[in-house]
Protein backbone atom coordinates (compact mmCIF):
# COMPACT_ATOMS: atom_id res chain seq x y z
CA UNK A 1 80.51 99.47 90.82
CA UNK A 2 82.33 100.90 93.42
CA UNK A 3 86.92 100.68 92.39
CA UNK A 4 88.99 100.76 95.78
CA UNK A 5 92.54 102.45 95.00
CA UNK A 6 95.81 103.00 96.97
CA UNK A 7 98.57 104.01 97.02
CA UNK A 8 101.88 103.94 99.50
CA UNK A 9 105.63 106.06 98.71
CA UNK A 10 108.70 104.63 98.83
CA UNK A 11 111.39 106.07 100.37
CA UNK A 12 115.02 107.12 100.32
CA UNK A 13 116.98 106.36 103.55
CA UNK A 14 119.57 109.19 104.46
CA UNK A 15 120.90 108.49 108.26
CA UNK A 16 120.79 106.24 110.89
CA UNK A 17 119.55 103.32 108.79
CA UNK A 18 120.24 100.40 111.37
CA UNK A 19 119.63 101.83 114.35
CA UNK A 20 115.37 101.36 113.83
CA UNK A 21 116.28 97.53 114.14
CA UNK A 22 115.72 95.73 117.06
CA UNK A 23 117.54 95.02 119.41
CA UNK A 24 119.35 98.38 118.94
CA UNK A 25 116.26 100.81 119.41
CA UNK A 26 114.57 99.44 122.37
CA UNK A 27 117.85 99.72 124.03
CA UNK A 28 119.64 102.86 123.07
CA UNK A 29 117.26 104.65 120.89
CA UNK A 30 117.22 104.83 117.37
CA UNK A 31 116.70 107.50 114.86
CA UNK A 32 116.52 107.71 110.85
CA UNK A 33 116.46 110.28 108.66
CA UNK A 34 114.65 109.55 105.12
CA UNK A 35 112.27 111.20 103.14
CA UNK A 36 109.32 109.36 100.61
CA UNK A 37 110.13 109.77 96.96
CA UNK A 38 107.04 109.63 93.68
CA UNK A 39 107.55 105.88 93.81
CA UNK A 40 104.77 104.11 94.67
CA UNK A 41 103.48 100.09 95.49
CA UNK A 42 100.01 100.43 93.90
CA UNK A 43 96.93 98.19 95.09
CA UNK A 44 92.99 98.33 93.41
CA UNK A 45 90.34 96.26 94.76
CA UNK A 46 87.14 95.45 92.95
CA UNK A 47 84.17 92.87 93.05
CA UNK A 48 84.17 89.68 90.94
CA UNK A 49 81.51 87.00 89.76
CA UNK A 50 83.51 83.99 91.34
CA UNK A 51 84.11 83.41 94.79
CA UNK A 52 86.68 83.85 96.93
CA UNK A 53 89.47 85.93 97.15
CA UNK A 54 92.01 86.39 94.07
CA UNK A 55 95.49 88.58 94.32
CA UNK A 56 97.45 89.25 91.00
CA UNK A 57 100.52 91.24 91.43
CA UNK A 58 101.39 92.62 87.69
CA UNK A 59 104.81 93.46 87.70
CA UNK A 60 106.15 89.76 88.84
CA UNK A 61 103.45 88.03 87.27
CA UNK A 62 101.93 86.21 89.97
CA UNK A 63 98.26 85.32 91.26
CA UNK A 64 97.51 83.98 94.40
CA UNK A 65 94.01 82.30 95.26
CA UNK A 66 92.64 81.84 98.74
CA UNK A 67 91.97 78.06 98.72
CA UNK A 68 90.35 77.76 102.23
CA UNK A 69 90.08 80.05 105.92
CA UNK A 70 93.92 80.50 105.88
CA UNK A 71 95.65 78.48 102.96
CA UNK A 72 96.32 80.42 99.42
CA UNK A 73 97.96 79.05 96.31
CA UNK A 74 100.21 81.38 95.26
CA UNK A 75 103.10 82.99 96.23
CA UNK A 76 102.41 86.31 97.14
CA UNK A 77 102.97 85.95 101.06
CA UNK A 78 103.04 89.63 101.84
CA UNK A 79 99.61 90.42 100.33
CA UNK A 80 98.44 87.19 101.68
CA UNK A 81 99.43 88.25 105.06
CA UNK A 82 97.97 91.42 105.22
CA UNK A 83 94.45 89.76 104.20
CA UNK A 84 95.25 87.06 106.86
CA UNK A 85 95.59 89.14 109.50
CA UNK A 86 92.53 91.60 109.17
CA UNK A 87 89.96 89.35 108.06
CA UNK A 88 87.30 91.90 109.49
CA UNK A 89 88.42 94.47 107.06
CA UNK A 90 87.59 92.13 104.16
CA UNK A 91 84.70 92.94 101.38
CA UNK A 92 81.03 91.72 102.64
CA UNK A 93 80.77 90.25 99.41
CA UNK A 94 81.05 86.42 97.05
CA UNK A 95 84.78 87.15 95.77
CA UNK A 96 86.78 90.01 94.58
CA UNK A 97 90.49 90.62 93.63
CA UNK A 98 93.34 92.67 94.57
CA UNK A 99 95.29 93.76 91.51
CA UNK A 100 98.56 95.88 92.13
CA UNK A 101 101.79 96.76 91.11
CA UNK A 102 105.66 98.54 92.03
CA UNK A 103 107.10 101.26 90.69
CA UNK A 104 110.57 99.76 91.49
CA UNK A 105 111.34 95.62 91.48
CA UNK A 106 111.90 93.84 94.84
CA UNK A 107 115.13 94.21 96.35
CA UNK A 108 115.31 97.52 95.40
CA UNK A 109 116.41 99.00 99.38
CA UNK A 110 113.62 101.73 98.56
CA UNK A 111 111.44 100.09 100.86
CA UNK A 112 108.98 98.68 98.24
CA UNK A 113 107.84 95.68 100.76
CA UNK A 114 106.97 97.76 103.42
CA UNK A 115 105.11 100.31 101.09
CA UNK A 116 103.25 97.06 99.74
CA UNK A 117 102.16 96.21 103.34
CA UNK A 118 101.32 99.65 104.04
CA UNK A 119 98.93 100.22 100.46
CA UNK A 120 97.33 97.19 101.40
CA UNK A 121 96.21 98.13 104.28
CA UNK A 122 94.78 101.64 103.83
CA UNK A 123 93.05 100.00 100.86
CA UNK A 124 91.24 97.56 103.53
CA UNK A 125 90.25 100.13 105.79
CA UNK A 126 89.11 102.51 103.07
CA UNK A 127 87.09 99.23 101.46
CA UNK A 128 85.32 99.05 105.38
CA UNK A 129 84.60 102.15 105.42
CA UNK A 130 86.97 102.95 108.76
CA UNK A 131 89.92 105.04 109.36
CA UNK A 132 92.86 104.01 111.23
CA UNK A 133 95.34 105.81 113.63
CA UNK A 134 98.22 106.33 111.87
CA UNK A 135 101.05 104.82 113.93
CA UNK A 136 98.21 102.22 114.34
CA UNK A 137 98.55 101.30 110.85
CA UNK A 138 102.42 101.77 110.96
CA UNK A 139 102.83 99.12 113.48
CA UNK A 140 100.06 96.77 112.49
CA UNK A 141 102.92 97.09 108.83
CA UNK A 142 105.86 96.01 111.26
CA UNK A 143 103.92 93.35 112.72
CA UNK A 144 102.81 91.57 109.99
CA UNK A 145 106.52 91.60 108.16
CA UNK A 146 108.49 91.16 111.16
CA UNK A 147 106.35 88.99 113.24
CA UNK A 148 103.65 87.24 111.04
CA UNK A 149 106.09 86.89 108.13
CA UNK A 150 109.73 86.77 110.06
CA UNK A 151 111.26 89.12 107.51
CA UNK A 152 114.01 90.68 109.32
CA UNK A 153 114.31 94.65 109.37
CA UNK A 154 113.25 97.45 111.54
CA UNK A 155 110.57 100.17 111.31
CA UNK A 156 111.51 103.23 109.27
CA UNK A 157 109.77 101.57 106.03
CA UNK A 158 106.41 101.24 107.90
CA UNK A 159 106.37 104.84 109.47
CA UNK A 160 107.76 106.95 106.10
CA UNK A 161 105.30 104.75 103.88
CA UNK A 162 102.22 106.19 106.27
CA UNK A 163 103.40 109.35 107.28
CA UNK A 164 105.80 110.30 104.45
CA UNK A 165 107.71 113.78 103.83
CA UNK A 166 111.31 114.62 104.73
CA UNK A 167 111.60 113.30 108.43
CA UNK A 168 113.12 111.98 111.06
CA UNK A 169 112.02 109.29 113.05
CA UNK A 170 113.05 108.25 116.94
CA UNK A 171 112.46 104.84 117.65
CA UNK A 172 112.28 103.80 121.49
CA UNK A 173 111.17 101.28 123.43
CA UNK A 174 107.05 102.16 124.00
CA UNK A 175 106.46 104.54 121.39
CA UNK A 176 108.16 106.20 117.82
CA UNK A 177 107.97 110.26 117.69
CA UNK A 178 107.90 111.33 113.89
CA UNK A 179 109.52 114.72 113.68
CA UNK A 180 108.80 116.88 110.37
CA UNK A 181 112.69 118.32 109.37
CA UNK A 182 111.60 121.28 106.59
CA UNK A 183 108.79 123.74 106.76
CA UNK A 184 110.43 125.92 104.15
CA UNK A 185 110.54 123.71 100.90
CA UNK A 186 113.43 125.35 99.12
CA UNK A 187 116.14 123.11 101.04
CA UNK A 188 114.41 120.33 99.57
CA UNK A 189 114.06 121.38 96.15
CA UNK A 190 117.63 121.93 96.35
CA UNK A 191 118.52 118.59 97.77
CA UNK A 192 116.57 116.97 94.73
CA UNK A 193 118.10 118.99 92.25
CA UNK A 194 121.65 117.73 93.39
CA UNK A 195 120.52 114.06 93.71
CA UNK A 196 121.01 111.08 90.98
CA UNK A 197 118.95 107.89 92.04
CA UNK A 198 120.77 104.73 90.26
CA UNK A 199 119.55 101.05 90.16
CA UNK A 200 122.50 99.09 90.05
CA UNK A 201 120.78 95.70 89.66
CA UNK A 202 119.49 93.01 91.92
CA UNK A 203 121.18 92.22 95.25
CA UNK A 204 123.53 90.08 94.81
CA UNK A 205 124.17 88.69 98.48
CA UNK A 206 120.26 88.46 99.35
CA UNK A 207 120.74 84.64 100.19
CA UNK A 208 123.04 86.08 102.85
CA UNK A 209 120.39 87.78 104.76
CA UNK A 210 121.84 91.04 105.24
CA UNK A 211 119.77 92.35 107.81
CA UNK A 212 120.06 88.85 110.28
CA UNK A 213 124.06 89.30 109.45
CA UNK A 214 124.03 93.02 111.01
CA UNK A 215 121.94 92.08 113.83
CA UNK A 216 123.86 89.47 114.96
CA UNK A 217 126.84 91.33 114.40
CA UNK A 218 125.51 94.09 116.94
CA UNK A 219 124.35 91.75 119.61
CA UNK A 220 127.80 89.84 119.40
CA UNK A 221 128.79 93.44 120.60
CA UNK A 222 131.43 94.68 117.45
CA UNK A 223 129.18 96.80 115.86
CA UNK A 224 127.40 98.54 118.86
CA UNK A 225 129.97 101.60 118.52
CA UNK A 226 129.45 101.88 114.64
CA UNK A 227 125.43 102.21 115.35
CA UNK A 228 126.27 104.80 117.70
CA UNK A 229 128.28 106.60 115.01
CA UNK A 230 125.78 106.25 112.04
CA UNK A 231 122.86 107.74 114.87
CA UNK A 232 124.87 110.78 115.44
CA UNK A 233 124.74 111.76 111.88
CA UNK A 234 121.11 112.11 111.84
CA UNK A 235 121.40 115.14 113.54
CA UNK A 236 123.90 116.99 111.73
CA UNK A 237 122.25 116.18 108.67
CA UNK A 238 118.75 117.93 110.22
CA UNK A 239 120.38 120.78 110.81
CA UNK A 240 122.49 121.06 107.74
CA UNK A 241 119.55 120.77 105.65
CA UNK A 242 117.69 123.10 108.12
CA UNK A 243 120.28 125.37 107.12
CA UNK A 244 120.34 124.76 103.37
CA UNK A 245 124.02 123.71 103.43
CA UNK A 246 123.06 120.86 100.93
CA UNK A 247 127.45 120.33 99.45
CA UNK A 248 128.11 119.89 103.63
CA UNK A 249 124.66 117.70 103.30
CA UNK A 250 126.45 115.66 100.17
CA UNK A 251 129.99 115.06 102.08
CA UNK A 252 128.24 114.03 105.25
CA UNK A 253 126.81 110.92 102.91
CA UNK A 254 130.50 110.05 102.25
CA UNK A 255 131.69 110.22 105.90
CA UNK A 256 128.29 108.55 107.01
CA UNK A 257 128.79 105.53 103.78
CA UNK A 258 132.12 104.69 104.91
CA UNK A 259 130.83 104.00 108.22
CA UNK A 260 127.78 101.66 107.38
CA UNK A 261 129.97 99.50 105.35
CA UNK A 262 132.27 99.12 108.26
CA UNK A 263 128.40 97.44 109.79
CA UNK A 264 128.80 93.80 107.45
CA UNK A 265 131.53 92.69 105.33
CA UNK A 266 128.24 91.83 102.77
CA UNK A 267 127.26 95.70 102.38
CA UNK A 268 129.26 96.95 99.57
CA UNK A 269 130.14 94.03 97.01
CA UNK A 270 132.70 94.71 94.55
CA UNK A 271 130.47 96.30 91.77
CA UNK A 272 128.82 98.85 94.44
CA UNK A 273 132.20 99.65 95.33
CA UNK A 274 133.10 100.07 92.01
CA UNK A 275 130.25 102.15 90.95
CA UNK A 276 130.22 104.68 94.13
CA UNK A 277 134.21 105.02 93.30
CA UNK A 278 133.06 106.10 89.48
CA UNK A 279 130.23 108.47 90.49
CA UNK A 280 133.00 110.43 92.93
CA UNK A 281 135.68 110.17 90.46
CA UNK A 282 133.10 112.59 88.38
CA UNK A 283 132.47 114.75 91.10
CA UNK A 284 130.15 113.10 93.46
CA UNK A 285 130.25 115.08 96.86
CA UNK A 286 129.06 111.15 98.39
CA UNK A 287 126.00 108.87 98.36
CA UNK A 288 125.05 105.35 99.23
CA UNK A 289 123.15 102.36 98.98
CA UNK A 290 119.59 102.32 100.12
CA UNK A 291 118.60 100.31 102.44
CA UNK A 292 120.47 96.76 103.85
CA UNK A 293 123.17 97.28 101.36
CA UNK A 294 124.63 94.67 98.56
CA UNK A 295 122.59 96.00 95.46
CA UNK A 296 119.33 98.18 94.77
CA UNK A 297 119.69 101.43 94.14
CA UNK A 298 122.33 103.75 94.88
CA UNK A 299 122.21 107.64 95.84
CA UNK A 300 124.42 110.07 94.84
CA UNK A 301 125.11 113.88 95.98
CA UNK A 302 126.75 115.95 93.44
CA UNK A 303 126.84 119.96 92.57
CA UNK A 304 124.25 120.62 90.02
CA UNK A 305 126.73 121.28 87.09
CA UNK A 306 128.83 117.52 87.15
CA UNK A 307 124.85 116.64 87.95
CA UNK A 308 124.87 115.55 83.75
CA UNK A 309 128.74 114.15 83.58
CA UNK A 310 127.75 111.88 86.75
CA UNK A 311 124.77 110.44 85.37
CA UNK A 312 126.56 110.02 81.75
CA UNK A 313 129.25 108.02 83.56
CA UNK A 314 126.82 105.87 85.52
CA UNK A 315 124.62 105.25 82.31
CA UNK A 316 127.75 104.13 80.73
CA UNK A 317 128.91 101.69 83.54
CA UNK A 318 125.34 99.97 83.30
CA UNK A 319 123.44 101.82 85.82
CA UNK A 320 119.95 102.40 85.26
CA UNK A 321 118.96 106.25 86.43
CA UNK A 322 115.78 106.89 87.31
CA UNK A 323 114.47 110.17 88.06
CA UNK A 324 112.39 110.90 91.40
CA UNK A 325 110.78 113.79 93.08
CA UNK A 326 110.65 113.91 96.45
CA UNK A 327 106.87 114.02 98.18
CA UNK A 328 105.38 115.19 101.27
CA UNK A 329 102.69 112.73 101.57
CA UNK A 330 102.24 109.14 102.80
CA UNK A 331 99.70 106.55 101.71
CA UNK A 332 96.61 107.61 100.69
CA UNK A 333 93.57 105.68 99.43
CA UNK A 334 90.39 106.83 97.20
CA UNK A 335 87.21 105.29 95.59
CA UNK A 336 86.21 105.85 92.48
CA UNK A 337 82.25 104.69 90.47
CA UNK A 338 82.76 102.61 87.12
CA UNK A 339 79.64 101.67 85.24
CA UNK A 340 78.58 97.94 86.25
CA UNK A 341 78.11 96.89 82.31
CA UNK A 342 82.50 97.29 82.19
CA UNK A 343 84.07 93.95 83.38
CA UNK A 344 87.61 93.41 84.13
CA UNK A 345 88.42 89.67 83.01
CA UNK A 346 90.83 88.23 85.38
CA UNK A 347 94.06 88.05 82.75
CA UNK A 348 93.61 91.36 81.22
């Protein structure tokens, strides 16, 4: 029996986070810096005795089942969507299921959704037996959030879950260029060594709709300078890690933090504010919060000796540190023989 695997990075957003939302980037350009980290959304497919279509996500404990053409009890809407919308892709076969899993929860501003998306659908494609281009694939992610599902947000999680590595990313009108920062690794390994990655807990202003806030914020017109502020950092920060300047790297987070929080009132709740306030007060060069803002996880830039003191004080506050690596690669699928007698009980 033939196992279907794959697997799609998250990612830690650096710059420019804003400016790959629409309506900004179709009308003045956007551009992100991030880079994927060895945190991954998870998917296996494999044949099953009893029809139909089963999806059983284990870390929140959920199954779906496709009831009919289009209608699924459950609640996993993202997976569900992703089938939905490439029904062509789907196992010539009586039933199978989708197991998978997420290295981080939801919420977590490391783009986990998108990276679901993403998994989901090189583990399709791989199941047919086709490859697919990979902006292709990138935007065929975007659509099926933002315009099948209605999930507000832009594009950077779509394009760093497929292409992955330490880049940045133009967004335009007509097309996205994906521009590769590093070819020499050691400004990297440097980066990561002076990095703490912190899970502060589950966003607390989620009901608020972060994202819609921001948006409407730029197109009532107040924030349209601010975007143009966070944008211009993306560049410095190129060449500053380009350069291997990674302390100028860590104070440009501060400078470019204190700007995105000017973007929504809702960005930095009391308790991040708190938290970023400890991690400087040990010797934090800067950070910030990953993606929308009002929980998640946090990054922080520090030198490599108050590296320990930072992460002691953060531990001690109620932060949960997690340690990362940074990777080059985005999602990638493989297949893999298991002998037919060994059976995978749906519940096990």
């Amino acid at each position: 029996m033939k196992i279907y695997k794959a697997r799609a990075p998250m990612r830690i957003g650096f710059f420019g986070g804003g400016t790959d939302v629409s309506p900004y980037a179709e009308e003045y350009g956007g551009k992100v810096l991030n880079c994927t980290i060895n945190l991954y959304v998870r998917c296996m497919l494999t044949t099953s005795n009893t029809p139909g279509i089963l999806i059983r996500s284990l870390d929140l404990q959920e199954v779906s089942r496709q009831v009919s053409e289009r209608e699924w009890d459950g609640k996993l809407t993202l997976p569900q969507a992703v089938l939905d919308a490439l029904p062509q892709l789907r196992p010539a076969t009586a039933g199978y299921k989708i197991t998978m899993f997420s290295d981080a929860p939801p919420g977590s501003g490391l783009g986990s959704s998108s990276a679901l998306v993403v998994s989901m659908l090189k583990l399709l494609y791989a199941v047919a037996g086709q490859s697919a281009d990979p902006h292709q694939l990138a935007e065929l992610a975007y659509r099926i959030e933002r315009v099948d599902l209605g999930i507000p947000g832009g594009r950077q999680d779509q394009y760093s879950a497929v292409f992955g590595g330490m880049c940045v990313y133009h967004f335009g009108r007509d097309r996205v260029i994906v521009e590769p920062v590093l070819s020499d690794q050691t400004a990297l390994l440097e980066l990561e060594s002076c990095l703490i990655l912190g899970y502060i807990g589950d966003r607390q202003l989620l009901s608020r709709h972060l994202m819609t806030d921001q948006v409407q914020r730029l197109v009532k017109g107040d924030t349209l300078r601010l975007h143009h502020e966070t944008k211009a950092f993306v560049d410095i920060a190129a060449r500053l890690l380009r350069e291997q300047r990674i302390a100028d790297f860590g104070r440009l987070l501060h400078d470019a933090w204190e700007v995105k929080k000017a973007f929504s009132p809702h960005i930095a709740p009391p308790i991040v504010e708190e938290v970023y306030a400890l991690a400087r007060k040990h010797g934090a060069w800067g950070g910030k919060i990953s993606g929308a803002g009002g929980g998640g996880f946090m990054v922080f830039a520090c030198p490599f000796d108050r590296r320990l003191a930072v992460e002691r004080a953060l531990t001690e506050a109620g932060v949960i540190v997690r340690p990362f690596s940074f990777v080059n690669h985005g999602v990638q699928s493989w297949v893999v023989e298991e002998p037919d007698e060994v059976s995978h009980p749906v519940g096990q």
